[in-house]
Protein backbone atom coordinates (compact mmCIF):
# COMPACT_ATOMS: atom_id res chain seq x y z
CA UNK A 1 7.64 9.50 5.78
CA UNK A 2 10.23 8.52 3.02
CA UNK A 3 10.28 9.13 -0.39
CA UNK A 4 10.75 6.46 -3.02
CA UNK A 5 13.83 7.50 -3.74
CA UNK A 6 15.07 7.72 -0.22
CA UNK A 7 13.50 3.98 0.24
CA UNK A 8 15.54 2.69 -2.84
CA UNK A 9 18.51 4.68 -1.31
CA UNK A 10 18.49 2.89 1.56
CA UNK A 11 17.68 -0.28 0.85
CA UNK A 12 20.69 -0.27 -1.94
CA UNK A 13 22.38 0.58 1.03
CA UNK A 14 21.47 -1.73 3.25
CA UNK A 15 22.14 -4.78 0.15
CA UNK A 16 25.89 -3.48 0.28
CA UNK A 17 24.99 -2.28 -3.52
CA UNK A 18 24.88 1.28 -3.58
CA UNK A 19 26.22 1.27 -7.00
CA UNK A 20 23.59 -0.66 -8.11
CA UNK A 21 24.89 -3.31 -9.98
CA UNK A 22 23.53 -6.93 -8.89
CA UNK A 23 20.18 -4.84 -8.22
CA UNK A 24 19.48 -2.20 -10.34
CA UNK A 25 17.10 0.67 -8.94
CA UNK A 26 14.30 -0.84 -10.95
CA UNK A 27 14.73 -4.37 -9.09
CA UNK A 28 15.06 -2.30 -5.76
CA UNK A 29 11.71 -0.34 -6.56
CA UNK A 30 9.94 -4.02 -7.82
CA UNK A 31 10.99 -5.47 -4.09
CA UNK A 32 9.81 -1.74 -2.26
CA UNK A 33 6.49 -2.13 -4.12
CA UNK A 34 6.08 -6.08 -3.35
CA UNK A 35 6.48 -5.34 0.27
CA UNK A 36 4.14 -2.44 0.74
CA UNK A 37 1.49 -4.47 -1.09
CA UNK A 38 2.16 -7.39 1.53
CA UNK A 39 2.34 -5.55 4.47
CA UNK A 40 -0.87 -3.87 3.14
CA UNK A 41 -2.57 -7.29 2.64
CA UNK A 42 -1.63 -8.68 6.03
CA UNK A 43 -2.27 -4.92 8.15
CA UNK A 44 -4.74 -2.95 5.88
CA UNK A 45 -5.13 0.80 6.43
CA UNK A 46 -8.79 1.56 8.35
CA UNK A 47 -11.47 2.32 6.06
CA UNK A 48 -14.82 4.31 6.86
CA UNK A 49 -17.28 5.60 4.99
CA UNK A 50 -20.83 7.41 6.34
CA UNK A 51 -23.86 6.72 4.81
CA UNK A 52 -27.16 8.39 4.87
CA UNK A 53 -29.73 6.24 5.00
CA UNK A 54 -32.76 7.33 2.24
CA UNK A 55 -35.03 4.35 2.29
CA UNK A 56 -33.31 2.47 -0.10
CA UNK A 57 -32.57 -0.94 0.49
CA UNK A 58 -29.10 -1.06 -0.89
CA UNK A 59 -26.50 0.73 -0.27
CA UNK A 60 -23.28 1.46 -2.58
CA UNK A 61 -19.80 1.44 -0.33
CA UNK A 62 -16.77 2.36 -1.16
CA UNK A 63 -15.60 3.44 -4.92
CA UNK A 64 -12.01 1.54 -4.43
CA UNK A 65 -10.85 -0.99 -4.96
CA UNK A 66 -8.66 -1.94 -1.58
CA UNK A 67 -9.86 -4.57 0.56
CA UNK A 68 -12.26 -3.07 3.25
CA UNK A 69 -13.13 -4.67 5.98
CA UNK A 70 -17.50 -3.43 7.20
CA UNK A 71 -18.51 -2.82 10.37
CA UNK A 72 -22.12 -1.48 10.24
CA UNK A 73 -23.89 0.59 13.02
């Protein structure tokens, strides 16, 4: 796993810019950002949570906010 700063390393390497002047290191953190949040939309990270059931009728899941997706057993 890479750190930020290793991610906006490389990428300013990989855009030929290491210098960072067309994209500054804010611009290359923006575009890190934007793509983790897409590829997080498009292939979200499992979610589970247990549940015990105690006759109530409704049930409160999950206190995040990232999309979940339910599968109830």
């Amino acid at each position: 796993m890479s750190t930020l700063l290793e991610l906006v390393t490389r990428v300013s390497r990989e855009l030929r810019d290491t210098s960072n002047t067309t994209f500054t290191t804010a611009m290359v953190t923006d575009l890190i950002n934007s793509g983790i949040t897409e590829i997080s939309r498009i292939a979200p990270a499992p979610f589970q949570e247990d549940v015990t059931a105690d006759g109530s009728s409704s049930y409160q899941l999950g206190a995040a906010t990232a999309d979940k997706r339910w599968h109830v057993t």
